[in-house]
C-alpha atoms as a PDB file:
ATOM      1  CA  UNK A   1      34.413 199.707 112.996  1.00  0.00           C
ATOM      2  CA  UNK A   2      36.494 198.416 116.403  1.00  0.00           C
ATOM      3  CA  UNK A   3      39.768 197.406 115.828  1.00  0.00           C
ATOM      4  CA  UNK A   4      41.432 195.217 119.050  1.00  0.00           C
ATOM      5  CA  UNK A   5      45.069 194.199 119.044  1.00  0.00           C
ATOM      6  CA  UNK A   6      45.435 195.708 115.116  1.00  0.00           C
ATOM      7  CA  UNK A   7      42.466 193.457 113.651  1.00  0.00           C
ATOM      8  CA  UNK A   8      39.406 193.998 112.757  1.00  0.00           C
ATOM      9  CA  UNK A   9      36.731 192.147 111.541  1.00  0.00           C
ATOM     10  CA  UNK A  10      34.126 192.790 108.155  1.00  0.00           C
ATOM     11  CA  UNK A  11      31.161 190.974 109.968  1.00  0.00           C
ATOM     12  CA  UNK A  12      31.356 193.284 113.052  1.00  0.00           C
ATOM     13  CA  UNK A  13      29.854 196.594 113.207  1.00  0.00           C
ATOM     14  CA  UNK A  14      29.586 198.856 116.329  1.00  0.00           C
ATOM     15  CA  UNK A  15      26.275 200.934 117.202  1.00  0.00           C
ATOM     16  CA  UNK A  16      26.105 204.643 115.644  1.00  0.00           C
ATOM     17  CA  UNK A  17      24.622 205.743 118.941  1.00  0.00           C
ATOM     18  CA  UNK A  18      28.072 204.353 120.930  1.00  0.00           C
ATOM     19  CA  UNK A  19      29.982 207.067 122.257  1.00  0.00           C
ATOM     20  CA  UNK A  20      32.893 206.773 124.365  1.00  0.00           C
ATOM     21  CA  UNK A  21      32.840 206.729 128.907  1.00  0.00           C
ATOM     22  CA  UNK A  22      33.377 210.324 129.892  1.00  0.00           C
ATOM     23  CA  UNK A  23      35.244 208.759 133.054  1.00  0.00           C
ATOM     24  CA  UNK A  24      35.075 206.414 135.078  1.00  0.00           C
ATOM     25  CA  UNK A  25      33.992 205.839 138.720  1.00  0.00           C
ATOM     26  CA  UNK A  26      35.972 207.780 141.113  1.00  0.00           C
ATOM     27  CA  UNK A  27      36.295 206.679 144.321  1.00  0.00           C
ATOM     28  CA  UNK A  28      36.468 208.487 147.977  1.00  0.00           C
ATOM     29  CA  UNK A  29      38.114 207.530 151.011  1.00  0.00           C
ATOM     30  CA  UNK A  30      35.916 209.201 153.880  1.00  0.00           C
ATOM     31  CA  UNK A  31      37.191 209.985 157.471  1.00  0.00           C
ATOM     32  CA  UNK A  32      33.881 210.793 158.851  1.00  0.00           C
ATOM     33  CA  UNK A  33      33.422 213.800 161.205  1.00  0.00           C
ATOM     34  CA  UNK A  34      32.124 213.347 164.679  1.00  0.00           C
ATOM     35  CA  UNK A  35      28.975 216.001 164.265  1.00  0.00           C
ATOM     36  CA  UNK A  36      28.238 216.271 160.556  1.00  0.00           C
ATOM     37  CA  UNK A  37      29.673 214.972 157.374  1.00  0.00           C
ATOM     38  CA  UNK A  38      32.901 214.339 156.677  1.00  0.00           C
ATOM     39  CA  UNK A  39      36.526 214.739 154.463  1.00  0.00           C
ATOM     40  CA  UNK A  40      37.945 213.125 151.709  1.00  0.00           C
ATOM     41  CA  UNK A  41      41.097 212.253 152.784  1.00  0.00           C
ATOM     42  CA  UNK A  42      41.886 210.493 149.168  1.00  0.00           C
ATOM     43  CA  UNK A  43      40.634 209.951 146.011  1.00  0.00           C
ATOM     44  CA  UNK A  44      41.425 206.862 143.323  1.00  0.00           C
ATOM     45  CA  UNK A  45      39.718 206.123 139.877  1.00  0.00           C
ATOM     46  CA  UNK A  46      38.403 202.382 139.751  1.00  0.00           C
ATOM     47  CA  UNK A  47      39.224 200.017 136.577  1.00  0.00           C
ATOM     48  CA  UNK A  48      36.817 201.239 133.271  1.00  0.00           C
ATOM     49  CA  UNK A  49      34.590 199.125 132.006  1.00  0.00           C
ATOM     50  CA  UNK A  50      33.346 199.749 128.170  1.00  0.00           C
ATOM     51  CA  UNK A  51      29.832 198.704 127.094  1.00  0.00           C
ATOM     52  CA  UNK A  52      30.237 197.952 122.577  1.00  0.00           C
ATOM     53  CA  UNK A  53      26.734 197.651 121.275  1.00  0.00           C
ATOM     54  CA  UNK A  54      27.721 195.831 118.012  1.00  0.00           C
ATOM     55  CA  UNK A  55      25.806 193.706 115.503  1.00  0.00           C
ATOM     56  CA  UNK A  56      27.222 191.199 113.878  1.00  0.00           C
ATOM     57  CA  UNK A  57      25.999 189.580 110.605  1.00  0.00           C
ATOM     58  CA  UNK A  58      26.617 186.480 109.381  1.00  0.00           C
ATOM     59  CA  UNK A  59      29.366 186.601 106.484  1.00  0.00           C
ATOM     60  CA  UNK A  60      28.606 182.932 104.959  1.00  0.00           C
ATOM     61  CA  UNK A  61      30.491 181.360 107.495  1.00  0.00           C
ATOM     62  CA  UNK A  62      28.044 180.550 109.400  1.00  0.00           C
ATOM     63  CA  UNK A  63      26.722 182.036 112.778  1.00  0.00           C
ATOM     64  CA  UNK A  64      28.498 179.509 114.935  1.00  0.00           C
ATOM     65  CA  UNK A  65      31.633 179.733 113.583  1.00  0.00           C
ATOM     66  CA  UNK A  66      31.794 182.969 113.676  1.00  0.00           C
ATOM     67  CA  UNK A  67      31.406 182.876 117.202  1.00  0.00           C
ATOM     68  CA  UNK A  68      34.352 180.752 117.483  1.00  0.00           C
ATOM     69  CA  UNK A  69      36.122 183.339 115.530  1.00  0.00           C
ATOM     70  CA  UNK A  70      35.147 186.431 117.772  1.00  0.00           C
ATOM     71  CA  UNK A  71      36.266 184.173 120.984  1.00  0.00           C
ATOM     72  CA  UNK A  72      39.716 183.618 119.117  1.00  0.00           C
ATOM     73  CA  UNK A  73      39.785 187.275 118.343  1.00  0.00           C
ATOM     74  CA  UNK A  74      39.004 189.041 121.734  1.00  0.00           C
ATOM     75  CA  UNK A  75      40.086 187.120 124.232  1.00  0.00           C
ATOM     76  CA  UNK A  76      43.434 187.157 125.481  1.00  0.00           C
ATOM     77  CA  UNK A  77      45.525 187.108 128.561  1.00  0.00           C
ATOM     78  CA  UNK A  78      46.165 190.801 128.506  1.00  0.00           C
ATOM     79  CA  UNK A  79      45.225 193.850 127.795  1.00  0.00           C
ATOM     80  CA  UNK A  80      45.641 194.890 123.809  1.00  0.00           C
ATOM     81  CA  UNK A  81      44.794 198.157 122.213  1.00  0.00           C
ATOM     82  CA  UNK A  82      40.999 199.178 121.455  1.00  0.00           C
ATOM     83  CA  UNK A  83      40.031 201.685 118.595  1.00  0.00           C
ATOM     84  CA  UNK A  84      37.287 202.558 116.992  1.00  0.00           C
ATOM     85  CA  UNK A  85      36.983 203.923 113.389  1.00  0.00           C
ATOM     86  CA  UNK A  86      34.921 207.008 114.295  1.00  0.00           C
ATOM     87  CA  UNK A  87      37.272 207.849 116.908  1.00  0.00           C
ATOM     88  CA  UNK A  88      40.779 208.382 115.587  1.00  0.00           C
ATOM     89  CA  UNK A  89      43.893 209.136 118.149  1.00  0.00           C
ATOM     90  CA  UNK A  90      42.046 207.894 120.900  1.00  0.00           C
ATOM     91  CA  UNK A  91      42.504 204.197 121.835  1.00  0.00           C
ATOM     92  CA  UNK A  92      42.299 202.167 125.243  1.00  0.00           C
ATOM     93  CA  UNK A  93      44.423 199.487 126.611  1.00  0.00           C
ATOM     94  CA  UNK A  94      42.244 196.863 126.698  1.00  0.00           C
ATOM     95  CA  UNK A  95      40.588 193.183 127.598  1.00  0.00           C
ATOM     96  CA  UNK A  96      37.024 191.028 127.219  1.00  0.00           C
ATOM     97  CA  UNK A  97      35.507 191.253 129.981  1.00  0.00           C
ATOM     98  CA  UNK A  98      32.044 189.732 129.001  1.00  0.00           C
ATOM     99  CA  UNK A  99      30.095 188.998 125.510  1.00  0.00           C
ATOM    100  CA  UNK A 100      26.148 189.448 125.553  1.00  0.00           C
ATOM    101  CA  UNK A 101      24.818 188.928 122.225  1.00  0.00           C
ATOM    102  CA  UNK A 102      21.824 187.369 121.391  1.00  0.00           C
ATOM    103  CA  UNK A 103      20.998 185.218 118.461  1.00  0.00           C
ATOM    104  CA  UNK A 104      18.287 186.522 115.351  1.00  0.00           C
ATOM    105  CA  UNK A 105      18.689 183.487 112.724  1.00  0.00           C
ATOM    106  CA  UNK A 106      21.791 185.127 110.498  1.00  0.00           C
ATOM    107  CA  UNK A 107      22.524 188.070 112.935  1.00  0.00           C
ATOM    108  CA  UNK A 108      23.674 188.160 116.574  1.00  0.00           C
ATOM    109  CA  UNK A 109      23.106 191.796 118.500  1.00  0.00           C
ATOM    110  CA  UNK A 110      24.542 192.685 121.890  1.00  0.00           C
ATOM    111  CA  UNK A 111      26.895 193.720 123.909  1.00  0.00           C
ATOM    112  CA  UNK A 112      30.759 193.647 123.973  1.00  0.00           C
ATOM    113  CA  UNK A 113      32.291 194.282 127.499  1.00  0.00           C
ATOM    114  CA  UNK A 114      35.883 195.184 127.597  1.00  0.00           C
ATOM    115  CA  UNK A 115      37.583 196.254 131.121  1.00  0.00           C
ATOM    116  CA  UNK A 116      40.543 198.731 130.805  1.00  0.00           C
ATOM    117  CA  UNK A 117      42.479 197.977 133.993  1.00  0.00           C
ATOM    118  CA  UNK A 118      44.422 201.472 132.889  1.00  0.00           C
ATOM    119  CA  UNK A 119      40.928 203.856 133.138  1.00  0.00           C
ATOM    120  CA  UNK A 120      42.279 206.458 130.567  1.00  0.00           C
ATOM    121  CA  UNK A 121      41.686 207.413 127.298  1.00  0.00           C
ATOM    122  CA  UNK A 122      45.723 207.009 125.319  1.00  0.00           C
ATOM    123  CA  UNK A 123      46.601 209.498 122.708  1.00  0.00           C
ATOM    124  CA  UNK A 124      49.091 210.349 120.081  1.00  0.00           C
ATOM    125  CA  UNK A 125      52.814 208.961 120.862  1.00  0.00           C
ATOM    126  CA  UNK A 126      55.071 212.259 121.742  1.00  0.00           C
ATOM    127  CA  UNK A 127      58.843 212.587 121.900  1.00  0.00           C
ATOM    128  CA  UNK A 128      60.851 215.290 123.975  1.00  0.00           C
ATOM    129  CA  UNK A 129      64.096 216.263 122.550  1.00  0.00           C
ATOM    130  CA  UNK A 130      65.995 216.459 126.395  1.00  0.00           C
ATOM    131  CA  UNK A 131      69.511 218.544 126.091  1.00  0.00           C
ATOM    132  CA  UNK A 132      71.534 218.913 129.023  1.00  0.00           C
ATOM    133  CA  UNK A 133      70.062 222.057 130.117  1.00  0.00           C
ATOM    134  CA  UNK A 134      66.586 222.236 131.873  1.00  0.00           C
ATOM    135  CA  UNK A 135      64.127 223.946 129.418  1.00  0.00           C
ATOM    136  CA  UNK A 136      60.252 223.292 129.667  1.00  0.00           C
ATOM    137  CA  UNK A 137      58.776 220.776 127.909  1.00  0.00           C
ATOM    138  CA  UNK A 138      54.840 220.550 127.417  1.00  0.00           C
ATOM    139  CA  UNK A 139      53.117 217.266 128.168  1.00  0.00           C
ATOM    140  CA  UNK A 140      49.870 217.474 126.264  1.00  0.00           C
ATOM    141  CA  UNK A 141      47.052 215.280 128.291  1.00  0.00           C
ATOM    142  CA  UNK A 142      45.506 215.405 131.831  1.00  0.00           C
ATOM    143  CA  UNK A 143      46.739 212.332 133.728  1.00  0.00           C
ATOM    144  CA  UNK A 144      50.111 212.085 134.933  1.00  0.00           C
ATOM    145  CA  UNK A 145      51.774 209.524 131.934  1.00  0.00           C
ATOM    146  CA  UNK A 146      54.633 206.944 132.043  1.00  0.00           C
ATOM    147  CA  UNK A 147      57.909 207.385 129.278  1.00  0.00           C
ATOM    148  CA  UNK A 148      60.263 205.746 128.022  1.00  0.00           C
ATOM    149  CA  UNK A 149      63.861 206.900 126.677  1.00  0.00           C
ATOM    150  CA  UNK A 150      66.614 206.591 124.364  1.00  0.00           C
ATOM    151  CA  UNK A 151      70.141 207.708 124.728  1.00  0.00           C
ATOM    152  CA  UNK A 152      73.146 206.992 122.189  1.00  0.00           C
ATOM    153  CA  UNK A 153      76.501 207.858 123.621  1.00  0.00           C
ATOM    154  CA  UNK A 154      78.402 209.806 121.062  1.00  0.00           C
ATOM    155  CA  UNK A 155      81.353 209.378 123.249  1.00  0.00           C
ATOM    156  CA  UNK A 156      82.771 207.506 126.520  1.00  0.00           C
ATOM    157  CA  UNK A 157      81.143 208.197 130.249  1.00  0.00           C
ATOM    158  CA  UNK A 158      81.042 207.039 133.596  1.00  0.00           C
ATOM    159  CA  UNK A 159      77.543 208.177 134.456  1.00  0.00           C
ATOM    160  CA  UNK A 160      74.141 209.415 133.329  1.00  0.00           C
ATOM    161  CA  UNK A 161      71.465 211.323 134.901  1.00  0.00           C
ATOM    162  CA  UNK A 162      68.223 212.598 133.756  1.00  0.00           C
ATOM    163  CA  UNK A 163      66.061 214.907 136.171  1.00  0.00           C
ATOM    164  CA  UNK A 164      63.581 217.634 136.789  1.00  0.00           C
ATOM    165  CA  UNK A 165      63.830 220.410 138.788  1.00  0.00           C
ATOM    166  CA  UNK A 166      60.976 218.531 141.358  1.00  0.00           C
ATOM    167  CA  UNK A 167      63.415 216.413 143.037  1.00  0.00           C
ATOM    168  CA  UNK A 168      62.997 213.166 140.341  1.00  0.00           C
ATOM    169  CA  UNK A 169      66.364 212.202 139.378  1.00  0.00           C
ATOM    170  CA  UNK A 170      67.392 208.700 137.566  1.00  0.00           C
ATOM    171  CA  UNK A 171      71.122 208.218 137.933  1.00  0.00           C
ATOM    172  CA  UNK A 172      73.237 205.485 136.442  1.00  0.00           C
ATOM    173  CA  UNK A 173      76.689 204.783 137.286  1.00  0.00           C
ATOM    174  CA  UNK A 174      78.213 202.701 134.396  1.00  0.00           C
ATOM    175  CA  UNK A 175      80.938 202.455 131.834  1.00  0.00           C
ATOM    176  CA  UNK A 176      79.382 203.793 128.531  1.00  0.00           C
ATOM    177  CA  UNK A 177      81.616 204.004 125.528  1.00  0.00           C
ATOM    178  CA  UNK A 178      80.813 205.558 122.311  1.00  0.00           C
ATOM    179  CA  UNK A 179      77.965 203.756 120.430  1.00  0.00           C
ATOM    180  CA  UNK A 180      75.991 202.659 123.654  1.00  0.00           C
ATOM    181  CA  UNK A 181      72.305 202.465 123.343  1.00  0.00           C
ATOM    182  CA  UNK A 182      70.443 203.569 127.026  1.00  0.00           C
ATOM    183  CA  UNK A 183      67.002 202.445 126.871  1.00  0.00           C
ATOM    184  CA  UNK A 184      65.381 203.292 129.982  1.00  0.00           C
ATOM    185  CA  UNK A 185      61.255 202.193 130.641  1.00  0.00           C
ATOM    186  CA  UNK A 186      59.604 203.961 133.909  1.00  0.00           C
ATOM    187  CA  UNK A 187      56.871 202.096 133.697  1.00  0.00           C
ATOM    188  CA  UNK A 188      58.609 198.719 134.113  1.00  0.00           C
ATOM    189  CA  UNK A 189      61.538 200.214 135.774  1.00  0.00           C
ATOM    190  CA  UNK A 190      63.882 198.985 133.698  1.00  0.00           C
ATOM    191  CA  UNK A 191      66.518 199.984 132.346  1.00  0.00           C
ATOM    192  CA  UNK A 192      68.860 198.503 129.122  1.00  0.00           C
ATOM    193  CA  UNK A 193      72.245 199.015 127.750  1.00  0.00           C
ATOM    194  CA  UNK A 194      73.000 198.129 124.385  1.00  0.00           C
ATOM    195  CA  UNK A 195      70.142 195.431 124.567  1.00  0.00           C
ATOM    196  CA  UNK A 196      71.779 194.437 127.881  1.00  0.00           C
ATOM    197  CA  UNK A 197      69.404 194.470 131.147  1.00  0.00           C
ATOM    198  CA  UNK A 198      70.720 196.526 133.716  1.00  0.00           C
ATOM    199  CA  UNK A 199      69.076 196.822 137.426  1.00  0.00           C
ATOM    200  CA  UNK A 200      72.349 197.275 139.104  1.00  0.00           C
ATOM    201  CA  UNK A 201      73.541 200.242 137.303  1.00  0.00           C
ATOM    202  CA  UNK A 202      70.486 202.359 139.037  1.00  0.00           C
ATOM    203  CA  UNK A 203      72.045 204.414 141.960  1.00  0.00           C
ATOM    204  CA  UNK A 204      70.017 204.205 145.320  1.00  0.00           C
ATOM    205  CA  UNK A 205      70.054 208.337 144.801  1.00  0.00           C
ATOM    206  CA  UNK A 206      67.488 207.846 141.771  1.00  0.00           C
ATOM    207  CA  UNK A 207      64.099 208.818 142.571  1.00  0.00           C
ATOM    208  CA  UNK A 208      61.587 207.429 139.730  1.00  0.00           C
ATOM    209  CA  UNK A 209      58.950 210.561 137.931  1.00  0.00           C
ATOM    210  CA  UNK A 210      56.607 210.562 135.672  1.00  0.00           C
ATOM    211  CA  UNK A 211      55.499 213.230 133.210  1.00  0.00           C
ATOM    212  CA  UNK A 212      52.835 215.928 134.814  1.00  0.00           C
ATOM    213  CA  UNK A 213      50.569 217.297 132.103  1.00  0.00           C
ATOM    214  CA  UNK A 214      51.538 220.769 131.276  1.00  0.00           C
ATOM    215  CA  UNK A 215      54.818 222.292 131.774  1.00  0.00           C
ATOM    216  CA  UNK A 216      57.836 219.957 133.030  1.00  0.00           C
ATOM    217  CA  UNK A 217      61.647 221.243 133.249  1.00  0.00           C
ATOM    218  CA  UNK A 218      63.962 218.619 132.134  1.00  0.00           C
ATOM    219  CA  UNK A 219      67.565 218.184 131.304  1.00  0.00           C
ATOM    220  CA  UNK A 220      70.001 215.097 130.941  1.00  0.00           C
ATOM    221  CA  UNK A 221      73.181 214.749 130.366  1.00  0.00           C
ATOM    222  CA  UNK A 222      73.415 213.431 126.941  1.00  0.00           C
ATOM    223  CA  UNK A 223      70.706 214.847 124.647  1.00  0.00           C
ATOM    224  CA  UNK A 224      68.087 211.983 125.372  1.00  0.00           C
ATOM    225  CA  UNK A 225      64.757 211.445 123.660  1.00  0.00           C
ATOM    226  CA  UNK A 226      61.671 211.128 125.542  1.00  0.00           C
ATOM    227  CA  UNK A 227      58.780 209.066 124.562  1.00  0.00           C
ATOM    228  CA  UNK A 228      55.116 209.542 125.867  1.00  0.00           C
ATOM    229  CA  UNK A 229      51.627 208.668 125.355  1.00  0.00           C
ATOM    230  CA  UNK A 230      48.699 211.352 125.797  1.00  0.00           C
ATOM    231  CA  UNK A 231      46.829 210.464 128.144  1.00  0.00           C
ATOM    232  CA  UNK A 232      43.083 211.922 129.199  1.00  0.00           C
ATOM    233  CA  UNK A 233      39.994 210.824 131.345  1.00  0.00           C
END
């Protein structure tokens, strides 16, 4: 079964032979040499398409309207999370990209096309238990991944910082008093006190990081939890 953005649907069923993209098309940047060849001066991975070869059977609704239901279903203005049944901890981030199904009186069989502007593979949700000490911490994956945090103050400050010992530093210069909530989201860059938005609190000294896979040495200065999606090609 495929389940996108939590639903999924009795009158769809995906191929036994699908199998998820290994990876997806990588892409070189060549500076071509003046007598043979050449050197890849950088590499990026392109969007990920995803080819579902489903068959869908009619349910007593009626093969037209269930069309009009898998439209309403799939397609949205962003991407929402793709699963599949056979495949459990793994999902994609997610949106139709095409529909090719073709009609046999009460079945339709085809193709569903969904491009994953994100090309990874997204795993379990992780948390890091940061103290105010740098230990190691193991991000489980193989792509570099995005976090978010949480930090209650269990008593008055004038700053916060959370780092690792690469040169990545976030450091906020505010008035917390006991009982603040920090939220703080990398990927968006933005950052939340006590359900408060709070851009200007960032210090021009911060330097934004992500999470490597493997080993990364943390600390903050209030214990902090850190929250993290697996990611993997």
């Amino acid at each position: 079964m495929m389940i996108f953005n939590g639903i999924e649907k009795d009158y769809l069923n995906v191929s036994v032979n699908f199998t998820l993209p290994t990876i997806t098309e990588i892409e070189h940047e060549i500076h071509q040499n003046n007598r043979f060849g050449g050197r890849v001066k950088k590499s990026m991975l392109k969007e990920l398409y995803i080819d579902v070869p489903v068959i869908i059977k009619d349910d007593g609704t009626g093969i037209d309207n269930l069309k009009v239901d898998l439209i309403g279903w799939l397609k949205k203005s962003e991407s929402k999370r793709l699963e599949f049944n056979h495949f459990p901890d793994i999902y994609y981030m997610a949106r139709l990209a095409r529909i090719d199904l073709q009609d046999e009186f009460n079945i339709m069989r085809g193709t569903l096309t969904f491009l994953c502007e994100v090309p990874f593979k997204l795993g379990k949700s992780k948390d890091i238990e940061v103290s105010s000490t740098y230990s190691n911490y193991i991000v489980i994956g193989q792509v570099e991944t995005p976090w978010k945090s949480r930090t209650v103050f269990s008593s008055a400050a004038i700053s916060f910082t959370l780092e690792n010992d690469k040169g990545g530093l976030i450091l906020l210069n505010y008035n917390f008093i006991q009982g603040d909530i920090l939220e703080i989201d990398y990927l968006k860059r933005k950052i939340i006190v006590s359900g408060t938005v709070r851009p200007e609190i960032l210090s021009m000294q911060s330097y934004w990081f992500d999470l490597k896979p493997g080993v990364n040495r943390l600390r903050a200065s209030r214990a902090t939890t850190i929250t993290y999606d697996e990611r993997f090609y």
